[in-house]
PDB file of N, CA and C in Angstrom:
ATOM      1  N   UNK A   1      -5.279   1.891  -2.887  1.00  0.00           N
ATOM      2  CA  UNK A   1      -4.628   2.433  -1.735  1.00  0.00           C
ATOM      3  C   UNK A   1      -5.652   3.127  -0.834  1.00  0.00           C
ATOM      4  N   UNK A   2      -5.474   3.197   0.431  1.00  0.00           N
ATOM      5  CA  UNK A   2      -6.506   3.686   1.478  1.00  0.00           C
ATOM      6  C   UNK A   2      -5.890   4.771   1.439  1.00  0.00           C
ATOM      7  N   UNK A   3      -7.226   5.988   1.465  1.00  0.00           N
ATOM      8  CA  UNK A   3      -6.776   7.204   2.060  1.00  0.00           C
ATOM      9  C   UNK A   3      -7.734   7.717   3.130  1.00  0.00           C
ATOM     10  N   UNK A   4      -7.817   8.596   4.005  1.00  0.00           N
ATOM     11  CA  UNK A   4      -8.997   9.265   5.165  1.00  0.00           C
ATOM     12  C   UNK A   4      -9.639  10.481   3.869  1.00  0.00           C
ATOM     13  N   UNK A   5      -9.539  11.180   3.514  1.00  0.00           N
ATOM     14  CA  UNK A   5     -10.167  12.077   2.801  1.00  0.00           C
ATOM     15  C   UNK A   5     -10.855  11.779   1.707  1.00  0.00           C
ATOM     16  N   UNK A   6     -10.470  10.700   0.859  1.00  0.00           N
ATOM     17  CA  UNK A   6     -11.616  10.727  -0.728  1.00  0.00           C
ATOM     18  C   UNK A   6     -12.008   9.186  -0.501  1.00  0.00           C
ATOM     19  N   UNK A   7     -13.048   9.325  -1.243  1.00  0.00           N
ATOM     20  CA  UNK A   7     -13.772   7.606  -1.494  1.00  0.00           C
ATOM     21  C   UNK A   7     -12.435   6.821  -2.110  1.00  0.00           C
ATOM     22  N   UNK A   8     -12.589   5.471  -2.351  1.00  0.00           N
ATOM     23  CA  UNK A   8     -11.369   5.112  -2.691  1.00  0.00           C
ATOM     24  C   UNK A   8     -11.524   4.854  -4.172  1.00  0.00           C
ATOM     25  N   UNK A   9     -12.766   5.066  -4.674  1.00  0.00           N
ATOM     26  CA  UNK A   9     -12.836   5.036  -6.347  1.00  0.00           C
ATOM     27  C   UNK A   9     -12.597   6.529  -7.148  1.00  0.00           C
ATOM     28  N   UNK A  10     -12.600   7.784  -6.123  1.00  0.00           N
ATOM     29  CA  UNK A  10     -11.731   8.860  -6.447  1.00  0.00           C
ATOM     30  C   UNK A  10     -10.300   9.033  -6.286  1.00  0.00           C
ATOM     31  N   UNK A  11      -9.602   8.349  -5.908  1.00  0.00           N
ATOM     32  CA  UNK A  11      -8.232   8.572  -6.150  1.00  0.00           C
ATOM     33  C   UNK A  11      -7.284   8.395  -7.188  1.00  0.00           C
ATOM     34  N   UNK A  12      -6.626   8.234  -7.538  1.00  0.00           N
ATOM     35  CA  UNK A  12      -5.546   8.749  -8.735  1.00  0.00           C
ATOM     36  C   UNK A  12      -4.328   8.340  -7.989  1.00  0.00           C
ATOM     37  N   UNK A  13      -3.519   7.103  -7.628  1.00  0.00           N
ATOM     38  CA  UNK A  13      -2.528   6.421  -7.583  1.00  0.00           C
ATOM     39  C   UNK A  13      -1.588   7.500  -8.116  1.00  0.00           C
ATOM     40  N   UNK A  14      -1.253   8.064  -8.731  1.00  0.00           N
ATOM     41  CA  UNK A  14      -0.111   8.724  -9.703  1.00  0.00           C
ATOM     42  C   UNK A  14      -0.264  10.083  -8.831  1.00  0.00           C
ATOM     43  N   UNK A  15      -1.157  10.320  -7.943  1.00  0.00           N
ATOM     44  CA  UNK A  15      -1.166  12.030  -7.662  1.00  0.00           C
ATOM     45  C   UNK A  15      -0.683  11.807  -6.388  1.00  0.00           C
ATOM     46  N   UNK A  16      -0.734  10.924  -5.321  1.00  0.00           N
ATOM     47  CA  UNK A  16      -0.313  10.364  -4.432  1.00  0.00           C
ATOM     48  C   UNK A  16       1.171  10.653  -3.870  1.00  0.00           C
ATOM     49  N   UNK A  17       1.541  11.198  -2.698  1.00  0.00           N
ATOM     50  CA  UNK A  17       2.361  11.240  -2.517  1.00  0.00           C
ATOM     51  C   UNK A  17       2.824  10.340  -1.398  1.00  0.00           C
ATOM     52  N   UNK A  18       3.718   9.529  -1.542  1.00  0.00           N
ATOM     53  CA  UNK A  18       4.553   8.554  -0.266  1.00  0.00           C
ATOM     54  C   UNK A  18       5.271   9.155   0.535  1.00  0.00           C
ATOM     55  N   UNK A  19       5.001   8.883   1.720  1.00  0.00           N
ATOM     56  CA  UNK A  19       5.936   9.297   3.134  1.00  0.00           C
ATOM     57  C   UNK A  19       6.732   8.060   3.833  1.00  0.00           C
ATOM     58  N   UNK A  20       7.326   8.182   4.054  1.00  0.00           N
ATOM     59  CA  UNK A  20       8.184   6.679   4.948  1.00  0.00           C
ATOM     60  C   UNK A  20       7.888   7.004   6.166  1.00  0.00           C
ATOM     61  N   UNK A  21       7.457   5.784   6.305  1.00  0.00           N
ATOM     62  CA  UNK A  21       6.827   5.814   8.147  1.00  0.00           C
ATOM     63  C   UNK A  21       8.003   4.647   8.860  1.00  0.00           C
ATOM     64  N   UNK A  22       9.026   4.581   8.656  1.00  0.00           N
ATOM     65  CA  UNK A  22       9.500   2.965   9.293  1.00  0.00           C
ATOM     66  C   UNK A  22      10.765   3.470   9.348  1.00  0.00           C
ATOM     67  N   UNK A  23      11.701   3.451   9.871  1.00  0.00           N
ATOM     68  CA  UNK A  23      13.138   3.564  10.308  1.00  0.00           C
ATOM     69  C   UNK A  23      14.164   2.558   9.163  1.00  0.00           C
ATOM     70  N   UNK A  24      15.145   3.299   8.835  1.00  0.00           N
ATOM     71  CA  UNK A  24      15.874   2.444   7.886  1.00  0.00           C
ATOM     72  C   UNK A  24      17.067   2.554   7.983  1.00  0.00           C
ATOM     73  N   UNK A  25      18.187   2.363   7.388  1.00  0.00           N
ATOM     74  CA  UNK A  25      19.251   1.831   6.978  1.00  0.00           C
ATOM     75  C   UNK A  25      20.394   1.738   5.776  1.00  0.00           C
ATOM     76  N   UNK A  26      21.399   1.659   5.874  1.00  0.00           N
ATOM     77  CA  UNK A  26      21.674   1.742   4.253  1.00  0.00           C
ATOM     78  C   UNK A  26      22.907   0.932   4.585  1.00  0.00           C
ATOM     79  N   UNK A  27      23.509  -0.019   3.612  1.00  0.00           N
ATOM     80  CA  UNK A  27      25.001  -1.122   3.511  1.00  0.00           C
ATOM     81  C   UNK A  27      25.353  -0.475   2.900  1.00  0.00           C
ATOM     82  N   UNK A  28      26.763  -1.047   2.960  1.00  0.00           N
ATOM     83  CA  UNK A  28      28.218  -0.406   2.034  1.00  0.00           C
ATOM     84  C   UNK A  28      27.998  -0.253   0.195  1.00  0.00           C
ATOM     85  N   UNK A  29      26.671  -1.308   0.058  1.00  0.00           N
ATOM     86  CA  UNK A  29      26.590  -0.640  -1.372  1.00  0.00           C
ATOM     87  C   UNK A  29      25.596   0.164  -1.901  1.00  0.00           C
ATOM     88  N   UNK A  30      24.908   1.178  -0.754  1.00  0.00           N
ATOM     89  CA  UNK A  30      24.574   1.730  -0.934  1.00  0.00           C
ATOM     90  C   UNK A  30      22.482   1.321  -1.081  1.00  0.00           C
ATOM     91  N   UNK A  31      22.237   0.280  -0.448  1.00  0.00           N
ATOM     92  CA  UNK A  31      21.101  -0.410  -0.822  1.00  0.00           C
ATOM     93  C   UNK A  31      20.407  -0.105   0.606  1.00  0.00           C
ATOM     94  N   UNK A  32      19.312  -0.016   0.622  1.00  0.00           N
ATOM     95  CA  UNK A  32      18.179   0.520   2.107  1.00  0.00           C
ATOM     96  C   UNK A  32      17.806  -0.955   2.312  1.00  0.00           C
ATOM     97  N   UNK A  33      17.795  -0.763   4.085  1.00  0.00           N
ATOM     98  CA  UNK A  33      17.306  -1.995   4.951  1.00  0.00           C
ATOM     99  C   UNK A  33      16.133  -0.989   5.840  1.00  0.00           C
ATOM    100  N   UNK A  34      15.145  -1.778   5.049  1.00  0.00           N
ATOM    101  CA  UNK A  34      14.065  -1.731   6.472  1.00  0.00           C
ATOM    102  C   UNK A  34      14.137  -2.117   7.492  1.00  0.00           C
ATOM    103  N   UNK A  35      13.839  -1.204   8.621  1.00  0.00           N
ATOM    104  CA  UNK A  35      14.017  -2.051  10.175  1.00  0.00           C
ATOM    105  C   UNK A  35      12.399  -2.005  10.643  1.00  0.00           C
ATOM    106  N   UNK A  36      11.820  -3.503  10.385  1.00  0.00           N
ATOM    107  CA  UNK A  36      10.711  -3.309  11.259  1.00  0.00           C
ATOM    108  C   UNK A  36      10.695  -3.450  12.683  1.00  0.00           C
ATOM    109  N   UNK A  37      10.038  -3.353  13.302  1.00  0.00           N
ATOM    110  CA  UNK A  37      10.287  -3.729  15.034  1.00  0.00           C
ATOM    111  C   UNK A  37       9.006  -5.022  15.041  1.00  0.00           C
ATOM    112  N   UNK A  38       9.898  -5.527  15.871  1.00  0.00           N
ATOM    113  CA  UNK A  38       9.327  -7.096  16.243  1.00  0.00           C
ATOM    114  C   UNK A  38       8.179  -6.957  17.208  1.00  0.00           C
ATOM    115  N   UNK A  39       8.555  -6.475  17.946  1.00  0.00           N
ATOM    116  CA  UNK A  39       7.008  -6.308  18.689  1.00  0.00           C
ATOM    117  C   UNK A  39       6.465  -4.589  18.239  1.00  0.00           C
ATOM    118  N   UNK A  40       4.990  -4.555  18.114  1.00  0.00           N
ATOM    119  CA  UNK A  40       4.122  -3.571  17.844  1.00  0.00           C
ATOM    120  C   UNK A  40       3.417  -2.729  18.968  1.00  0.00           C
ATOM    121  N   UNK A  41       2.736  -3.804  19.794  1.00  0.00           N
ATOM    122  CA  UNK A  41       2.457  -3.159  21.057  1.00  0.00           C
ATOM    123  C   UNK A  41       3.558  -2.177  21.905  1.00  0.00           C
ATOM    124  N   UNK A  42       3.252  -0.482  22.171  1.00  0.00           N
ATOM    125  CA  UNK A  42       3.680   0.238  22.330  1.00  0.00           C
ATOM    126  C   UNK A  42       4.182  -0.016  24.138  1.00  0.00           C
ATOM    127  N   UNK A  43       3.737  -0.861  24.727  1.00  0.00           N
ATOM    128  CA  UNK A  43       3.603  -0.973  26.365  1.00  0.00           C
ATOM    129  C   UNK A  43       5.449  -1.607  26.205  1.00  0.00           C
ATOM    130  N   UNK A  44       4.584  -2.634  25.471  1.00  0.00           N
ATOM    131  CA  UNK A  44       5.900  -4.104  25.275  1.00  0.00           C
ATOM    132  C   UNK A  44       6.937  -3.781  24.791  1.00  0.00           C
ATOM    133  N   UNK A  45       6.909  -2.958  23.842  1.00  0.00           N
ATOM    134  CA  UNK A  45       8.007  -2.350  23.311  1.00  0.00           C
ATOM    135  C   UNK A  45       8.544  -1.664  23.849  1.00  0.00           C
ATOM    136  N   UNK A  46       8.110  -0.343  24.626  1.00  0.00           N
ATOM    137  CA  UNK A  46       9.293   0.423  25.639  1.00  0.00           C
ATOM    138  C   UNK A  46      10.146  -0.292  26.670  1.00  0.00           C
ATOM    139  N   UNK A  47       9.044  -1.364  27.141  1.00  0.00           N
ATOM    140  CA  UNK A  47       9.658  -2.572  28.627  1.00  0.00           C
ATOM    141  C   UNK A  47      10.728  -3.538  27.688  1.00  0.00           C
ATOM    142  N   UNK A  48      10.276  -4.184  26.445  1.00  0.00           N
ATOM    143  CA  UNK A  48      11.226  -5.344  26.196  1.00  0.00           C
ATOM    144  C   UNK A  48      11.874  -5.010  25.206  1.00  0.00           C
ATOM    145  N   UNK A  49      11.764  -4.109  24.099  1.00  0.00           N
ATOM    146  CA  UNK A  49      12.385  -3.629  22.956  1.00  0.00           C
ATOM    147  C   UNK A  49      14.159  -3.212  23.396  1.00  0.00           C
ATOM    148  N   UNK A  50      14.219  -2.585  24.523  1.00  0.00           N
ATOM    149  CA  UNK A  50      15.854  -2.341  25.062  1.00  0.00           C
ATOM    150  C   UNK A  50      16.494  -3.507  25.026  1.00  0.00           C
ATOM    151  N   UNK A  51      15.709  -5.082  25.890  1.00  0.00           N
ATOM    152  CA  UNK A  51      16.420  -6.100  26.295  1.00  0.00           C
ATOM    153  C   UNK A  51      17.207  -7.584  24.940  1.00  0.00           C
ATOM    154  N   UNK A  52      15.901  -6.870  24.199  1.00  0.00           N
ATOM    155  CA  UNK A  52      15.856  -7.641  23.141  1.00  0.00           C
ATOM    156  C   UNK A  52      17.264  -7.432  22.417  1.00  0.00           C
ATOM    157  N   UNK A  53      18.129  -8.597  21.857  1.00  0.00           N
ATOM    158  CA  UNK A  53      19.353  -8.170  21.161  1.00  0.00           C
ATOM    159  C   UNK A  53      18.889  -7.840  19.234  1.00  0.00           C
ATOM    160  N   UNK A  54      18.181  -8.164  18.729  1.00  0.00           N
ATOM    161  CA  UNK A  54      17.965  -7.637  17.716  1.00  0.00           C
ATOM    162  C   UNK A  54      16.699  -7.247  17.480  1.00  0.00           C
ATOM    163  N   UNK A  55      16.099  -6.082  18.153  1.00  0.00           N
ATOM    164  CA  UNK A  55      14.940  -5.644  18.008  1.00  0.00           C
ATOM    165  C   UNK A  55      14.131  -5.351  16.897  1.00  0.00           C
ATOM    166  N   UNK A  56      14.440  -5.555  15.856  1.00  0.00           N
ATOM    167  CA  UNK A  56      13.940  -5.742  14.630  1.00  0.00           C
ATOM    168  C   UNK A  56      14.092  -6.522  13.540  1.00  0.00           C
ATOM    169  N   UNK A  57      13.166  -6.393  12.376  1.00  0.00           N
ATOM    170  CA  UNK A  57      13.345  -7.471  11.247  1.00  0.00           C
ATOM    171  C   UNK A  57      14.251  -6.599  10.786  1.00  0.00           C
ATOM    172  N   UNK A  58      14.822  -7.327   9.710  1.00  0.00           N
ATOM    173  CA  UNK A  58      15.882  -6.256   8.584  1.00  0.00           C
ATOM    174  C   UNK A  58      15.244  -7.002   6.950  1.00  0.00           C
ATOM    175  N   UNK A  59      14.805  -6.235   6.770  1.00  0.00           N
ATOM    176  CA  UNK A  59      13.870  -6.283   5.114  1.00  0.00           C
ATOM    177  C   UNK A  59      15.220  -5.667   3.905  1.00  0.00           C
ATOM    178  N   UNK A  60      16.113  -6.410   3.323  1.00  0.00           N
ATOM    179  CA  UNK A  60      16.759  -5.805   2.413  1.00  0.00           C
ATOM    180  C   UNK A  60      16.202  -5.320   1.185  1.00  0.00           C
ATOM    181  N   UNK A  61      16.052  -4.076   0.637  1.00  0.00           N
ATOM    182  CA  UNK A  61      15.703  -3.637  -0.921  1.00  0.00           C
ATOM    183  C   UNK A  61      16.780  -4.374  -1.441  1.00  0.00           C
ATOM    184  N   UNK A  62      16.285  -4.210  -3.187  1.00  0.00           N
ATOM    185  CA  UNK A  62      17.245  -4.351  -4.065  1.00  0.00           C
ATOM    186  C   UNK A  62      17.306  -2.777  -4.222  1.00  0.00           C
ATOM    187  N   UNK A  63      18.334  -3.194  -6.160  1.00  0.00           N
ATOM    188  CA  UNK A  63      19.123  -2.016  -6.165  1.00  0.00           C
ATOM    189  C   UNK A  63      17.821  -0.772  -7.011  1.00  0.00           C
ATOM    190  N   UNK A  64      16.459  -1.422  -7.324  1.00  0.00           N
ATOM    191  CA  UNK A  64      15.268  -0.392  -7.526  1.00  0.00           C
ATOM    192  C   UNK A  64      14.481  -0.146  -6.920  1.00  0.00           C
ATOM    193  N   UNK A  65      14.068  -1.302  -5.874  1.00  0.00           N
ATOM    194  CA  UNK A  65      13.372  -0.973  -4.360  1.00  0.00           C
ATOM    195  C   UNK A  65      14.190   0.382  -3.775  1.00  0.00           C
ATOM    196  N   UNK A  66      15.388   0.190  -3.479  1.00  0.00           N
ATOM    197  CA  UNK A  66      16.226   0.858  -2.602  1.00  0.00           C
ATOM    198  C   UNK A  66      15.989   2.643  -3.150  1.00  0.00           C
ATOM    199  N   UNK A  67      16.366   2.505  -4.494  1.00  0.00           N
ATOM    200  CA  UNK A  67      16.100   3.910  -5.621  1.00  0.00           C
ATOM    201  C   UNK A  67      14.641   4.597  -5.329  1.00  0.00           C
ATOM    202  N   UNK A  68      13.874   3.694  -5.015  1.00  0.00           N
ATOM    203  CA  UNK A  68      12.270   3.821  -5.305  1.00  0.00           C
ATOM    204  C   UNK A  68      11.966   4.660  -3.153  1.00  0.00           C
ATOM    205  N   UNK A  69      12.526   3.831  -2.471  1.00  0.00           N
ATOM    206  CA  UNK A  69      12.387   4.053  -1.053  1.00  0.00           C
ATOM    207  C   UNK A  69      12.601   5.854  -0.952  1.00  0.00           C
ATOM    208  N   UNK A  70      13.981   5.720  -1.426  1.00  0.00           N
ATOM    209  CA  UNK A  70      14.767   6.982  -0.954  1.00  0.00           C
ATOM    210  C   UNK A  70      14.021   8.361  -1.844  1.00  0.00           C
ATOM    211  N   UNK A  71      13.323   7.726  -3.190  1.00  0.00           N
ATOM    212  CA  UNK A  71      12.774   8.957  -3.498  1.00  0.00           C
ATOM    213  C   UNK A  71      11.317   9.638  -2.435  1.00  0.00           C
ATOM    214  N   UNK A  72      10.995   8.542  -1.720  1.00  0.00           N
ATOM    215  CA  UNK A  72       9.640   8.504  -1.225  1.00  0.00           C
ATOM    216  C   UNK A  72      10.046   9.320  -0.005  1.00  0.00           C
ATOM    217  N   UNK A  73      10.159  11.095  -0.350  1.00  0.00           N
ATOM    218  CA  UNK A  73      10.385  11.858   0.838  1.00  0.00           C
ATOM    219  C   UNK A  73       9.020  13.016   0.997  1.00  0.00           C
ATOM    220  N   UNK A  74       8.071  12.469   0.788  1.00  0.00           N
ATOM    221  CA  UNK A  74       7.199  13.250   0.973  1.00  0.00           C
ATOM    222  C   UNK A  74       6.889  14.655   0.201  1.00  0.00           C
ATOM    223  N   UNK A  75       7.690  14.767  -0.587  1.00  0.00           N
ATOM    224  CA  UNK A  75       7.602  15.765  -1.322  1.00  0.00           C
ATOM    225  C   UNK A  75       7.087  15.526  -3.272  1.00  0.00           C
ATOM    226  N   UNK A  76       7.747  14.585  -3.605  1.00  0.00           N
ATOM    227  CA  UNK A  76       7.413  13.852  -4.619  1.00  0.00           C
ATOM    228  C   UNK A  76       5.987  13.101  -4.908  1.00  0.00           C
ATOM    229  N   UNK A  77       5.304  13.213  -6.126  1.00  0.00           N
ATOM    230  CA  UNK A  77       4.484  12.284  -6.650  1.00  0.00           C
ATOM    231  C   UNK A  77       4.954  10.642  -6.722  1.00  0.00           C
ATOM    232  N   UNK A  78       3.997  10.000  -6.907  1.00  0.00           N
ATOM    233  CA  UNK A  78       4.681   8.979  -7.403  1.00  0.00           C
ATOM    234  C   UNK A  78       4.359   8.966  -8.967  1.00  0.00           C
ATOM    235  N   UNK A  79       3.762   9.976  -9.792  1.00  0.00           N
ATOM    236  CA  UNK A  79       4.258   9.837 -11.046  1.00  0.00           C
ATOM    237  C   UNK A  79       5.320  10.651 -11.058  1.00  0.00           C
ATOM    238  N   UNK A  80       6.284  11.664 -10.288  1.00  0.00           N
ATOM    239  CA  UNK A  80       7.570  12.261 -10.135  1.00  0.00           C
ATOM    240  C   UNK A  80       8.605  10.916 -10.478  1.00  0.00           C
ATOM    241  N   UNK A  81       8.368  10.020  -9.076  1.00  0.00           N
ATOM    242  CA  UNK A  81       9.350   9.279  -8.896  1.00  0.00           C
ATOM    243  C   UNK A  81       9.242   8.036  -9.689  1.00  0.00           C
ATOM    244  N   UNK A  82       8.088   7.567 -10.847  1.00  0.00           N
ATOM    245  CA  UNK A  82       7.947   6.876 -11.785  1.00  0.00           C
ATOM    246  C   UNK A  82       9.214   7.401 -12.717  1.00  0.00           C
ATOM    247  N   UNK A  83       8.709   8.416 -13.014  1.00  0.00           N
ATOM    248  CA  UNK A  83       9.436   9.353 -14.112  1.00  0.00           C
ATOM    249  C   UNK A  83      10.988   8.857 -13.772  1.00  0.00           C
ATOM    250  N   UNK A  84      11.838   9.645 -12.592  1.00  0.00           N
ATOM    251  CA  UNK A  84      12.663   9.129 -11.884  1.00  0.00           C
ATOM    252  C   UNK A  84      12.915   7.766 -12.314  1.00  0.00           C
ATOM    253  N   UNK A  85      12.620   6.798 -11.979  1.00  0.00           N
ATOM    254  CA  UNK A  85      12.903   5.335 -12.065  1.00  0.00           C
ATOM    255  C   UNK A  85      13.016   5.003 -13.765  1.00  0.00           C
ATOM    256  N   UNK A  86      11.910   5.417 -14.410  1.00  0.00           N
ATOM    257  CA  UNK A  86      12.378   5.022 -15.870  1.00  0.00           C
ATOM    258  C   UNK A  86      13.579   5.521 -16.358  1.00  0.00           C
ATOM    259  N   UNK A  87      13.673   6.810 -16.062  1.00  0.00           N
ATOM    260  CA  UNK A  87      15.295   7.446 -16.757  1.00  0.00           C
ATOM    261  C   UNK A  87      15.779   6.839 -16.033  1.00  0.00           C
ATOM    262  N   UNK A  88      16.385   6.501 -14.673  1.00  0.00           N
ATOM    263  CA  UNK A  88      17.569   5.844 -13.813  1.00  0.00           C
ATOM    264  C   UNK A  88      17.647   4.449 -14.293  1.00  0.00           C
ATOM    265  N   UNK A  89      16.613   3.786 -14.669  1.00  0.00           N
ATOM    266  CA  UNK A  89      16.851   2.285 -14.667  1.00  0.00           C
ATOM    267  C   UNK A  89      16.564   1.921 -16.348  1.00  0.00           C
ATOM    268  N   UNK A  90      15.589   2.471 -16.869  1.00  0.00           N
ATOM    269  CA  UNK A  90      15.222   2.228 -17.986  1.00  0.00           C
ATOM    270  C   UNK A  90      14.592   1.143 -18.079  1.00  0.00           C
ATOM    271  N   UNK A  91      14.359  -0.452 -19.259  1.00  0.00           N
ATOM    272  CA  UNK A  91      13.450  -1.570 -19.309  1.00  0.00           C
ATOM    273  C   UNK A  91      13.907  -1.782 -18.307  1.00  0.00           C
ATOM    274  N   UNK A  92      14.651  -1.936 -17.392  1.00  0.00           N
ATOM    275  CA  UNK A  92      14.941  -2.704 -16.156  1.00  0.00           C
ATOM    276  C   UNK A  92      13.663  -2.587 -14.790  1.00  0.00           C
ATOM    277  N   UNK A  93      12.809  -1.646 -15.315  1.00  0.00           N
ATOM    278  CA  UNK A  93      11.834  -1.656 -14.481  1.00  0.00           C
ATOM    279  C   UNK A  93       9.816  -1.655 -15.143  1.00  0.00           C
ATOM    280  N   UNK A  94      10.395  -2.016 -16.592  1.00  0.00           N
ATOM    281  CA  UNK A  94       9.245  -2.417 -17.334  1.00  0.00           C
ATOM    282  C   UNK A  94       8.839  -3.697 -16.749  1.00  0.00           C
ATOM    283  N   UNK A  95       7.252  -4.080 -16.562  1.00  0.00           N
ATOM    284  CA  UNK A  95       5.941  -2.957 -16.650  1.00  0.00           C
ATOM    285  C   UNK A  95       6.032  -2.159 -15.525  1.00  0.00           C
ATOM    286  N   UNK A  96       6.496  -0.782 -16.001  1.00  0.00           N
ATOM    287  CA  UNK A  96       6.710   0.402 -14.573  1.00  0.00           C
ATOM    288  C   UNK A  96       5.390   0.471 -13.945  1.00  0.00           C
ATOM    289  N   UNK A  97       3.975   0.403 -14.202  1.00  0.00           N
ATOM    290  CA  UNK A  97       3.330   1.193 -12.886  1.00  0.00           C
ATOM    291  C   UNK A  97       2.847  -0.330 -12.129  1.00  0.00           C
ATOM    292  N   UNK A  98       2.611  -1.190 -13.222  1.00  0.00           N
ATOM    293  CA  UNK A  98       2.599  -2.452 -12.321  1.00  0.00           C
ATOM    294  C   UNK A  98       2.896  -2.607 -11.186  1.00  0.00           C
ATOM    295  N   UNK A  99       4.678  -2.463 -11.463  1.00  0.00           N
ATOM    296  CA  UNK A  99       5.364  -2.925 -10.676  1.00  0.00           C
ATOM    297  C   UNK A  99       5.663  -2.201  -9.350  1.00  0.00           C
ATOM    298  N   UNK A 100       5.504  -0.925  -9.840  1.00  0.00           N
ATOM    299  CA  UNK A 100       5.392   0.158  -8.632  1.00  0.00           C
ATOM    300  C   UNK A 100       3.738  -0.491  -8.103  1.00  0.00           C
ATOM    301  N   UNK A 101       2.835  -0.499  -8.446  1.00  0.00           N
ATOM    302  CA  UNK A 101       1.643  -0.490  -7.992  1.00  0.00           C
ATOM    303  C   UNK A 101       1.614  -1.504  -6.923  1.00  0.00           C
ATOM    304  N   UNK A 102       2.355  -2.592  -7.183  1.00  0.00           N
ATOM    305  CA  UNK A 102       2.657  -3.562  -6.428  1.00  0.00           C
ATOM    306  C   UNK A 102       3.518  -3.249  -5.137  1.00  0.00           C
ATOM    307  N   UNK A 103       4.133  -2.774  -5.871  1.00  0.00           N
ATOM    308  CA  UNK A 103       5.415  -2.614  -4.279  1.00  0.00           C
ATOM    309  C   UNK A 103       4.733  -1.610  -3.416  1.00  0.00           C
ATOM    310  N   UNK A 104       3.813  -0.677  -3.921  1.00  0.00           N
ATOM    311  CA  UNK A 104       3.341   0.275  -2.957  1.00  0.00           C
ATOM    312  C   UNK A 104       2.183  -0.315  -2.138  1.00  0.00           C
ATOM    313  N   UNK A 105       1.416  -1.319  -2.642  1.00  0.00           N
ATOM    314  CA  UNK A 105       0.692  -1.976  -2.006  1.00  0.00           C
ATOM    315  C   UNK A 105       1.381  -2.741  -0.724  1.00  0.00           C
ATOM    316  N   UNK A 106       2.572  -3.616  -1.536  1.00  0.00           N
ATOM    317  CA  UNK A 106       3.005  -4.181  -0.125  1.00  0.00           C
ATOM    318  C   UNK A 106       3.819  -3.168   0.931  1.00  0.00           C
ATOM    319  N   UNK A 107       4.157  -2.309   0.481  1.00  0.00           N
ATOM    320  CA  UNK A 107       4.848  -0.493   1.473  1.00  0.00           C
ATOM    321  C   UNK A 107       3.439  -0.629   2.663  1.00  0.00           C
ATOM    322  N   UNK A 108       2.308  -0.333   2.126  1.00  0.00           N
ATOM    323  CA  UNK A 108       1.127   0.175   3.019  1.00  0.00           C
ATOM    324  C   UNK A 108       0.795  -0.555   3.520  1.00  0.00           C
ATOM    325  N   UNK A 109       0.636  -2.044   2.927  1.00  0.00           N
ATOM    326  CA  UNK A 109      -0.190  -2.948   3.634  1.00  0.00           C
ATOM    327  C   UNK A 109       0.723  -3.210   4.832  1.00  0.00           C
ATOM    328  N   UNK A 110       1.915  -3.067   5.212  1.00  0.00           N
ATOM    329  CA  UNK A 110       2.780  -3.505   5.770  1.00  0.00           C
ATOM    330  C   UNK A 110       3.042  -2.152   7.097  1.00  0.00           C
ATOM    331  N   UNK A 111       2.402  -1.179   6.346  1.00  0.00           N
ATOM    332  CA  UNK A 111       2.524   0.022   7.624  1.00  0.00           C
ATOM    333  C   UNK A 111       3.633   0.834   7.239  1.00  0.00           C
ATOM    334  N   UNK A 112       4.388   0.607   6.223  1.00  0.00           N
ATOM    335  CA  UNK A 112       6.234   1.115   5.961  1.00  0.00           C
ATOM    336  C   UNK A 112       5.891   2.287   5.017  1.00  0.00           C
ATOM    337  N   UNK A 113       4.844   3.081   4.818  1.00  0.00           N
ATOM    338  CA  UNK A 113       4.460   4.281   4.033  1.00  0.00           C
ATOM    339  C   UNK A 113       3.459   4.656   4.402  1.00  0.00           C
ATOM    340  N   UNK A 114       2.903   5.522   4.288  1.00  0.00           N
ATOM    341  CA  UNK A 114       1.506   5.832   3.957  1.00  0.00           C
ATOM    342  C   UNK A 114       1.660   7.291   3.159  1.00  0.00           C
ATOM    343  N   UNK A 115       0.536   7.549   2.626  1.00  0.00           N
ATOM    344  CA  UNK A 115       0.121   8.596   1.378  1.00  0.00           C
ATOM    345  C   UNK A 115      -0.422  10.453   1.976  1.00  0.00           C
ATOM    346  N   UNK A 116      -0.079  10.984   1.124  1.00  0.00           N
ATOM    347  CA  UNK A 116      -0.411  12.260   1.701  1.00  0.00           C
ATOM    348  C   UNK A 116      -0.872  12.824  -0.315  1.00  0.00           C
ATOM    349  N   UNK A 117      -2.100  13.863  -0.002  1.00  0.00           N
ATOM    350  CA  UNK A 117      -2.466  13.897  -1.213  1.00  0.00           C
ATOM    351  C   UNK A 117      -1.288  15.016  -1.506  1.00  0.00           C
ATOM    352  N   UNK A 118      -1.331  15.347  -3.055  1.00  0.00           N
ATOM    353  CA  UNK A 118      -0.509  16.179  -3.077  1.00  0.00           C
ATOM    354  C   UNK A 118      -0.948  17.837  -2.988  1.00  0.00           C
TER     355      UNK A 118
END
């Protein structure tokens, strides 16, 4: 994971805290929709983003993505919200840091988080 303050072979994934940077959503069962915006450029977007009828992507979580999003309030570790996810879900999210490790990669690479140390 990229951070501005430490080399990236000093960091500690688990001490890391996630912020949601992206606007979201929630359906009737309770599951988070990412709303990305279709255009990025800030010019284009104030001029055409109004005209546009669906100005964004809609990225559906599942039902541990969705669990995993909503813990990511800036206040939490992500070994907090590991912890979190094993009691809530249990094997249903074995291999846990894998799988988190993964999804947080695609969160950042994508712009939809970024990290604050703790």
């Amino acid at each position: 994971m990229k951070t501005k303050a430490a080399p990236p072979g000093e960091v500690n994934l688990l001490d890391l805290v996630p912020v949601q940077n992206l606007t979201w959503e929630s359906d009737e069962t309770g599951r988070v929709i990412l709303l990305k915006p279709k255009i990025k450029n800030a010019f284009l977007a104030r001029h055409l983003l109004p005209r546009i009828r669906k100005p964004h992507y809609k990225i559906r979580l599942d039902e541990i993505g969705s669990a995993f999003w909503l813990r990511c309030d800036g206040q939490r570790s992500i070994q907090a919200i590991a912890e979190l996810q094993k009691r809530e879900f249990g094997d249903a999210v074995e291999p846990l840091y894998e799988r988190i490790s993964r999804f947080l990669r695609t969160l950042e690479k994508n712009r939809f988080i970024v990290f604050k140390k703790k």
